[in-house]
C-alpha atoms as a PDB file:
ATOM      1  CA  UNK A   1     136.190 146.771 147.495  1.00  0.00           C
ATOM      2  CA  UNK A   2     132.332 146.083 148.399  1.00  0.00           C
ATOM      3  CA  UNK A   3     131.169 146.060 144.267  1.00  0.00           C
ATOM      4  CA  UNK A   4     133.572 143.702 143.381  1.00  0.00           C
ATOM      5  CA  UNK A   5     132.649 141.466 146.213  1.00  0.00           C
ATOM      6  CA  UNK A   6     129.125 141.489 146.036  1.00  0.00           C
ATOM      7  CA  UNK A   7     129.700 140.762 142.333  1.00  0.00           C
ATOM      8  CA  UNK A   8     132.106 137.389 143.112  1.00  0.00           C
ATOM      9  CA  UNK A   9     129.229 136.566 145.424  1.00  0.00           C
ATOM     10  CA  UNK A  10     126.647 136.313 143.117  1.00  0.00           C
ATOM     11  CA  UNK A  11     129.202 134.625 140.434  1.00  0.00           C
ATOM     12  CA  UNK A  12     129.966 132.310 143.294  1.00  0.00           C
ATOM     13  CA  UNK A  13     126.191 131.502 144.067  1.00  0.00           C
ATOM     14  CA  UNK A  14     125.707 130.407 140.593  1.00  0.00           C
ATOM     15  CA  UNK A  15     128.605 128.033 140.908  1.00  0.00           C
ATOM     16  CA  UNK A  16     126.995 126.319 143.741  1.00  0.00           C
ATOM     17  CA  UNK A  17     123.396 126.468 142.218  1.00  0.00           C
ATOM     18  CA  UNK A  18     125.245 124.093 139.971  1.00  0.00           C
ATOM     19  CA  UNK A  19     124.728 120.929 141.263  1.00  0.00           C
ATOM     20  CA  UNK A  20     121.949 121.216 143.020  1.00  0.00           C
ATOM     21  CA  UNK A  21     119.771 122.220 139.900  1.00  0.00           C
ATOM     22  CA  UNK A  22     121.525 119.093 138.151  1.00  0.00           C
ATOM     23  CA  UNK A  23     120.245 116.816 140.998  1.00  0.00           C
ATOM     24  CA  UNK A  24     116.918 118.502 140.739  1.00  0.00           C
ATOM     25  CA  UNK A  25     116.381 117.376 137.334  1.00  0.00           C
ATOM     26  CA  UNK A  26     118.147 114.206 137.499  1.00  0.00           C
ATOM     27  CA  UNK A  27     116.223 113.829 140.263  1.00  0.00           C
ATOM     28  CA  UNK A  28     112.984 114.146 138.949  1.00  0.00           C
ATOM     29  CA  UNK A  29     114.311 112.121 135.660  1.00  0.00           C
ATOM     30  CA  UNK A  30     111.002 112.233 133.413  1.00  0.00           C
ATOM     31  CA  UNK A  31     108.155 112.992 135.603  1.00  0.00           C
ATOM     32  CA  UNK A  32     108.058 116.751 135.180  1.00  0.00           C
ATOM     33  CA  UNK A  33     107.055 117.245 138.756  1.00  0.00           C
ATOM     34  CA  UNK A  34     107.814 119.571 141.758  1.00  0.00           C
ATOM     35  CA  UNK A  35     111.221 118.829 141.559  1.00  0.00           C
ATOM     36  CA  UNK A  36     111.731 120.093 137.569  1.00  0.00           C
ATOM     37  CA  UNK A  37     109.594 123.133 139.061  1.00  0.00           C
ATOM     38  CA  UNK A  38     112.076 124.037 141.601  1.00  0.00           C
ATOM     39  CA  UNK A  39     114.800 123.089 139.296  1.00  0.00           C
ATOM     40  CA  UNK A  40     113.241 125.797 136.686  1.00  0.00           C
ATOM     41  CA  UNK A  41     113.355 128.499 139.474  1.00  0.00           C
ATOM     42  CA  UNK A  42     116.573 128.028 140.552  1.00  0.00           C
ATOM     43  CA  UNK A  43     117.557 127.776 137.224  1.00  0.00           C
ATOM     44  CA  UNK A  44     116.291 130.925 136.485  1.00  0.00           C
ATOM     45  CA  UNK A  45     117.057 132.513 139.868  1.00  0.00           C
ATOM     46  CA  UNK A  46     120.684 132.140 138.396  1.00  0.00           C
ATOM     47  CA  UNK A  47     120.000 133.200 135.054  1.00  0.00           C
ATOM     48  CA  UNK A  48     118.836 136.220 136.371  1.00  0.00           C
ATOM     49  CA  UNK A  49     122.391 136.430 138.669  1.00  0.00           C
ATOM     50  CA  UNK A  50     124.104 136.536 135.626  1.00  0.00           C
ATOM     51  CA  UNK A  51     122.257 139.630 134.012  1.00  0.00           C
ATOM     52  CA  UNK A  52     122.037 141.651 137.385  1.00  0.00           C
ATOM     53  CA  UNK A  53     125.707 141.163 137.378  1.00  0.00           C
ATOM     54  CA  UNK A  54     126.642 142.350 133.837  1.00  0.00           C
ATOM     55  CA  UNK A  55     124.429 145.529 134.447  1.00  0.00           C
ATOM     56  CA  UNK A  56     126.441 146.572 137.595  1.00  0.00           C
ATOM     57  CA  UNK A  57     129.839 145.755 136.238  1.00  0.00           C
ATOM     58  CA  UNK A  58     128.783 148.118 134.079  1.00  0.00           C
ATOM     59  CA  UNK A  59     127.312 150.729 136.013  1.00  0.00           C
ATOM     60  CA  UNK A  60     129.771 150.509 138.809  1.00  0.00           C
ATOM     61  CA  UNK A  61     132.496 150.284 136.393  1.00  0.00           C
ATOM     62  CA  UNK A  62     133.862 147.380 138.454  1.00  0.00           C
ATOM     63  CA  UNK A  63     136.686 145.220 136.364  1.00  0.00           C
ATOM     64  CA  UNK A  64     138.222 142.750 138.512  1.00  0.00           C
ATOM     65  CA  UNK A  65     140.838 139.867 137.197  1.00  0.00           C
ATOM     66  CA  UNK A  66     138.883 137.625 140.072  1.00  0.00           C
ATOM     67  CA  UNK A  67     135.622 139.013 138.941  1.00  0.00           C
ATOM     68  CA  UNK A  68     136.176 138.187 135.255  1.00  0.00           C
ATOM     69  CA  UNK A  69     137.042 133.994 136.385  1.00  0.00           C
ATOM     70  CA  UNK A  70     134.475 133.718 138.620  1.00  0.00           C
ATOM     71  CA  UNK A  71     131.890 135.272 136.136  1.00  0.00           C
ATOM     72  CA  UNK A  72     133.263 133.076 132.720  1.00  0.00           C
ATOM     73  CA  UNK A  73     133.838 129.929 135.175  1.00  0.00           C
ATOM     74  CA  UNK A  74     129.884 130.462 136.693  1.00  0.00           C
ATOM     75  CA  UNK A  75     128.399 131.039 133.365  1.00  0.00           C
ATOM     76  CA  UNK A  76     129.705 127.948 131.227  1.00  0.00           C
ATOM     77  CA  UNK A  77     129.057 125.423 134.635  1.00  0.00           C
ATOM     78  CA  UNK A  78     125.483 126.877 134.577  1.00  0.00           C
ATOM     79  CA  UNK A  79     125.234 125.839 130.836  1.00  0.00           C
ATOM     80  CA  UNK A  80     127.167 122.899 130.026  1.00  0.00           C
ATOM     81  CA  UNK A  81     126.046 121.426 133.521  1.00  0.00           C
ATOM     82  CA  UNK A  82     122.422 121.572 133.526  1.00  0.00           C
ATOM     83  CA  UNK A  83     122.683 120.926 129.838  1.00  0.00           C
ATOM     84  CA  UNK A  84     124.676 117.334 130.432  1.00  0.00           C
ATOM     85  CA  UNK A  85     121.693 116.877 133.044  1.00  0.00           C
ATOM     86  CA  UNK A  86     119.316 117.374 130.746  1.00  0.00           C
ATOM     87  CA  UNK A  87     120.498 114.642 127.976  1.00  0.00           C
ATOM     88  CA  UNK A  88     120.963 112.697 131.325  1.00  0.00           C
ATOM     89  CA  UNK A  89     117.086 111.968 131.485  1.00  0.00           C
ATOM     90  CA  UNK A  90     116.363 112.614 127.638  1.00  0.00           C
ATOM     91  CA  UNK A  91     115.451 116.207 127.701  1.00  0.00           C
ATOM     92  CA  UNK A  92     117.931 117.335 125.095  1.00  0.00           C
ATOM     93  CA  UNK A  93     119.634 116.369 122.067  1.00  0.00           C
ATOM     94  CA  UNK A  94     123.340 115.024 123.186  1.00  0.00           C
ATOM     95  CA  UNK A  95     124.189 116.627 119.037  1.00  0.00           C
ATOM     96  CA  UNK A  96     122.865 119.829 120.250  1.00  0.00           C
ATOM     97  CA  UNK A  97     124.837 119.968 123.964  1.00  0.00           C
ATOM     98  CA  UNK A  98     127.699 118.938 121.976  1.00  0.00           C
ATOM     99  CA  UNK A  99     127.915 121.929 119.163  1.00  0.00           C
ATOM    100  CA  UNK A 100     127.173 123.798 122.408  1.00  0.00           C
ATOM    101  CA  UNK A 101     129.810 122.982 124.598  1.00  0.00           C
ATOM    102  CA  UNK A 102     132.187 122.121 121.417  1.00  0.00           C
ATOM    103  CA  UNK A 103     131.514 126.406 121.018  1.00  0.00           C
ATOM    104  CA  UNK A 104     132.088 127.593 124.400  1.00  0.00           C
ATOM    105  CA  UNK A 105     135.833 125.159 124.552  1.00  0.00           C
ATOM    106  CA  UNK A 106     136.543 126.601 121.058  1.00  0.00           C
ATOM    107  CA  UNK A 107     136.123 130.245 122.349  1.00  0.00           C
ATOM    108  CA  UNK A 108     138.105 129.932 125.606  1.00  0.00           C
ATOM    109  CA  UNK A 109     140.604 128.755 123.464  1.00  0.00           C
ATOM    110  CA  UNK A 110     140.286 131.516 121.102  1.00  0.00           C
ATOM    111  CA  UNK A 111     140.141 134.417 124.438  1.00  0.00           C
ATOM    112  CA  UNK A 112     143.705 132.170 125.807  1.00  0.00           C
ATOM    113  CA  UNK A 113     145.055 133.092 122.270  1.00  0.00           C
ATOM    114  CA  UNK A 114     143.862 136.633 122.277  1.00  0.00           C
ATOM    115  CA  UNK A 115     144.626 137.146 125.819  1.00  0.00           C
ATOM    116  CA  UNK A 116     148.649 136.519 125.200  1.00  0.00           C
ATOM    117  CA  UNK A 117     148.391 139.066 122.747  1.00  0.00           C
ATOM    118  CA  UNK A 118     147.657 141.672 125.559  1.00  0.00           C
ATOM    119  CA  UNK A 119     144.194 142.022 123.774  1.00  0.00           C
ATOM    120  CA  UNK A 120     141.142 141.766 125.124  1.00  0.00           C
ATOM    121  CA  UNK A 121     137.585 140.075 123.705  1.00  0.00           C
ATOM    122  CA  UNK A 122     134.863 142.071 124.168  1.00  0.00           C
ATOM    123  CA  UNK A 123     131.407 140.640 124.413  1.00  0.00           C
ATOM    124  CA  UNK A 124     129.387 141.202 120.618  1.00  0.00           C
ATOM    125  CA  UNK A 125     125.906 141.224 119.920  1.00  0.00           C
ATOM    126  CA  UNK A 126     125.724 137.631 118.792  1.00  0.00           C
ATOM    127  CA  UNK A 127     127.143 136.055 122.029  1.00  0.00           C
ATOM    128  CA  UNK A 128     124.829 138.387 124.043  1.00  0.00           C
ATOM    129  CA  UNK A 129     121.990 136.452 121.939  1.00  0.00           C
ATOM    130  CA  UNK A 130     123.526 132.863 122.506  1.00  0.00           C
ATOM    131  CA  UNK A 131     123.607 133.191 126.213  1.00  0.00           C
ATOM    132  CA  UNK A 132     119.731 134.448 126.154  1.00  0.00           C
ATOM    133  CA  UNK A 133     118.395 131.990 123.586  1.00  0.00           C
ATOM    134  CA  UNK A 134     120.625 129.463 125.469  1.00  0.00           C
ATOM    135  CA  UNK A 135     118.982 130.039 128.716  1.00  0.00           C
ATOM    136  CA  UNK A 136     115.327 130.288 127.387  1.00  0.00           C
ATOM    137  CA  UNK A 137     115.944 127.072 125.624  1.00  0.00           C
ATOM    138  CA  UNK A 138     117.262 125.873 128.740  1.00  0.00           C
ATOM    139  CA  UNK A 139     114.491 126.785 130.986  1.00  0.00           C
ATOM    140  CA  UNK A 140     112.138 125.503 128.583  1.00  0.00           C
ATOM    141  CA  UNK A 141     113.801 121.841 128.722  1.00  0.00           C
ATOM    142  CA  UNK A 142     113.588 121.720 132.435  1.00  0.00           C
ATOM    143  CA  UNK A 143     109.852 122.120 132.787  1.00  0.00           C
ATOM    144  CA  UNK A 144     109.261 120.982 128.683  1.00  0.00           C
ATOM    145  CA  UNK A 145     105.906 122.155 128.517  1.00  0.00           C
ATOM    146  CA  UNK A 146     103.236 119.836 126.629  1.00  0.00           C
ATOM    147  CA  UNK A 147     103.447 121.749 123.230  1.00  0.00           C
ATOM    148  CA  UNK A 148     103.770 120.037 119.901  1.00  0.00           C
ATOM    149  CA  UNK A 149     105.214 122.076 116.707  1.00  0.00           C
ATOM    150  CA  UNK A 150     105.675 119.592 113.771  1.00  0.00           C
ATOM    151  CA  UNK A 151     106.017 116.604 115.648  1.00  0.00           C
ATOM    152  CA  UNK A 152     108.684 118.267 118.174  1.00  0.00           C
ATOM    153  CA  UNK A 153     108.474 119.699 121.657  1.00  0.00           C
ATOM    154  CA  UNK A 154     108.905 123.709 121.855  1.00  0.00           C
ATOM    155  CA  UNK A 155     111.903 123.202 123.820  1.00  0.00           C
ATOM    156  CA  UNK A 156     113.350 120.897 121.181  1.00  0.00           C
ATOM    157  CA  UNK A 157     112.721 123.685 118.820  1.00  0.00           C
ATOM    158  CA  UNK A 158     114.045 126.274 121.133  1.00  0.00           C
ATOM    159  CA  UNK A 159     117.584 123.991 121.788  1.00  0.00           C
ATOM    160  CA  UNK A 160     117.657 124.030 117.851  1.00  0.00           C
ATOM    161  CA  UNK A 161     117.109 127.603 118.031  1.00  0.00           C
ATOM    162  CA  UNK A 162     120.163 127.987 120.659  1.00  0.00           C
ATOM    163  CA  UNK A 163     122.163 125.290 118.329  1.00  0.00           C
ATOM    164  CA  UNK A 164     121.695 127.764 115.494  1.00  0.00           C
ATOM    165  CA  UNK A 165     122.626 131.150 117.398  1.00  0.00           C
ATOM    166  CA  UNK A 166     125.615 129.425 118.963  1.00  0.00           C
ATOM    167  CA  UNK A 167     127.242 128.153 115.743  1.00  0.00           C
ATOM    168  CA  UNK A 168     126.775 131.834 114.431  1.00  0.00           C
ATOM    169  CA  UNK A 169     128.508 133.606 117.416  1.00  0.00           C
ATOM    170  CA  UNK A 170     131.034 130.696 117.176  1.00  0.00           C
ATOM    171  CA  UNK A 171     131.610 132.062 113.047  1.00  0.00           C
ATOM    172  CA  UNK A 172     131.652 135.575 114.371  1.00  0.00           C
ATOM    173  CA  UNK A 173     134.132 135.728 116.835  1.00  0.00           C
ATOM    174  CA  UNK A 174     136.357 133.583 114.870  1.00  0.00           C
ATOM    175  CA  UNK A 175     136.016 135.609 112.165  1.00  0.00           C
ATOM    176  CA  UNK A 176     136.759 138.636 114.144  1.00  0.00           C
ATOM    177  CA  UNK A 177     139.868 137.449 115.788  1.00  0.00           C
ATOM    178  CA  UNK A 178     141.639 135.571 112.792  1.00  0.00           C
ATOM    179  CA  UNK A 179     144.117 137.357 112.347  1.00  0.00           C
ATOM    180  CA  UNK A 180     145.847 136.206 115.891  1.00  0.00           C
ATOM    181  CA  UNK A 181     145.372 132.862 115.035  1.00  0.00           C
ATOM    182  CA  UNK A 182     147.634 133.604 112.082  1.00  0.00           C
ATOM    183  CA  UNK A 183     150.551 135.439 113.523  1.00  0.00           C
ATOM    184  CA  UNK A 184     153.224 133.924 114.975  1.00  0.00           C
ATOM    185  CA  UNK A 185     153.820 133.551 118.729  1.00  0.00           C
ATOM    186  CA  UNK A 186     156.050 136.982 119.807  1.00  0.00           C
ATOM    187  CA  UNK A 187     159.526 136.376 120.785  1.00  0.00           C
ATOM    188  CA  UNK A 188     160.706 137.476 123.721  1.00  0.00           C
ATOM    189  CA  UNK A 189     163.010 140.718 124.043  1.00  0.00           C
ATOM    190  CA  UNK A 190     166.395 139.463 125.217  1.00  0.00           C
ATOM    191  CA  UNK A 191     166.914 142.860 126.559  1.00  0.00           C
ATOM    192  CA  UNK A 192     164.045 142.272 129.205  1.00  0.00           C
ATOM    193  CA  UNK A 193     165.625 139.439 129.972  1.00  0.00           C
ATOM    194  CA  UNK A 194     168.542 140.923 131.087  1.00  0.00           C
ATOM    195  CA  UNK A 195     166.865 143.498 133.362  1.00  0.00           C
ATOM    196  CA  UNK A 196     166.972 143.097 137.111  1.00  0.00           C
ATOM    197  CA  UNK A 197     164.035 140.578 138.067  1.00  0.00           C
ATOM    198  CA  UNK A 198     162.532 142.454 140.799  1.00  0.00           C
ATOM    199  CA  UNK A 199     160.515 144.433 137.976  1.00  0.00           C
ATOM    200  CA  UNK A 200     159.386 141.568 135.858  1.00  0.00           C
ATOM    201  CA  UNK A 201     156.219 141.295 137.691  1.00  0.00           C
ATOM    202  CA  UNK A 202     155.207 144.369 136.660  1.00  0.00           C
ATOM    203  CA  UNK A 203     154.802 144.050 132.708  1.00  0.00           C
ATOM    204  CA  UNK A 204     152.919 143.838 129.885  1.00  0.00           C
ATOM    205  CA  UNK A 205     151.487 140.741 131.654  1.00  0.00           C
ATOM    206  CA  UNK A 206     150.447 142.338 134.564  1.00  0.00           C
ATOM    207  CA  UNK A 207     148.760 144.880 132.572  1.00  0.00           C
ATOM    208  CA  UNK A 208     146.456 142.443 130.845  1.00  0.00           C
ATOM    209  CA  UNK A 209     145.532 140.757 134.017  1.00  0.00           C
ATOM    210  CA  UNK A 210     144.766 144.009 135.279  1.00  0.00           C
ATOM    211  CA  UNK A 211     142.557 145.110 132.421  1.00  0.00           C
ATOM    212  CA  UNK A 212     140.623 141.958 131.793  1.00  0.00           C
ATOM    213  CA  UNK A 213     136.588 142.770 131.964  1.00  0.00           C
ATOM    214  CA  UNK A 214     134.429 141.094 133.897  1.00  0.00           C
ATOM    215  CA  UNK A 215     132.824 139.150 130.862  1.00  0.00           C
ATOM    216  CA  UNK A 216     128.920 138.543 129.994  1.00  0.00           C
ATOM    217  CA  UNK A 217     127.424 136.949 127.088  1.00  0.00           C
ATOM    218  CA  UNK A 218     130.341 135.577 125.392  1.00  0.00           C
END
């Protein structure tokens, strides 16, 4: 289907934006420069990848197992990458990249956990925040304009700020989904077992795969 390729196209741009944004900034280490400037615009050229892309998943109504990889997998590279980049030349707070990163390895967790269950977690209001207060924050590093708020740079307050947001959309999807972390694993019907293993493949498992989302802001 055209959609859902154009959409792993633009998940698969972001991916390769990666690295080159991190080299950018490493790159241009603490002079805040041309290089941080073209850092910043890819940077944000990618950001904005990731928002075009939730709004036609949406209105194309595309859902995609392939889709849904490419768009988690692009997402938390873009984050945690530019973010390790970042304390790489003293641009952000290695405490702060860690809560953040320490969030996003808790949740995939949490989504493996869910996903096992044959349910499915949907984006909330909170994580949608996160991922915009993360990338402002971001942005904000990469070209850390010369303004001082109490003794701190606004992007220092602004990683706080993303710190904050994170922790809480950490609290609410935990909260949300606690009641899988408390059941026990489900057994396996010995029945099924026993069945002919030409139709195994198509299952309850299959069916998840089939009806994961392409995700945004988690």
């Amino acid at each position: 289907m055209k959609t859902s390729g154009f959409l792993a196209a633009t998940s698969s741009v972001r991916i390769v934006l990666v690295p080159v944004i991190m080299a950018l900034i490493v790159a241009d280490d603490t002079d805040l420069g041309t290089l941080a400037v073209l850092a910043a615009v890819l940077f944000a050229l990618a950001a904005l990848t990731d928002f075009i892309d939730g709004y036609l998943a949406r209105r194309w109504n595309v859902t995609t197992t392939l889709g849904s990889f490419l768009d988690t997998t692009a997402d938390k590279l873009l984050v945690t990458g530019v973010l390790v980049a970042l304390v790489a030349v003293e641009r952000a707070s290695p405490w702060i990249v860690t809560v953040i990163v320490g969030r996003e390895l808790a949740i995939m967790g949490l989504r493996g956990v869910i996903a096992a269950d044959g349910a499915v977690m949907k984006p909330s209001i909170w994580g949608k925040l996160k991922t915009n207060v993360q990338f402002f924050a971001i942005l904000l590093a990469i070209l850390r304009p010369d303004v001082l708020i109490a003794g701190a740079y606004l992007d220092e307050w602004a990683m706080v700020a993303a710190a904050v947001i994170t922790i809480g959309s950490a609290i609410d999807y935990i909260a949300s989904f606690a009641s899988a972390l408390r059941e026990p694993p489900a057994e396996e019907d010995p029945a099924a077992d026993a069945d002919d293993g030409s139709d195994a493949t198509v299952g309850p498992a299959g069916a998840r795969l089939a009806a994961q989302p392409t995700l945004h802001g988690n």
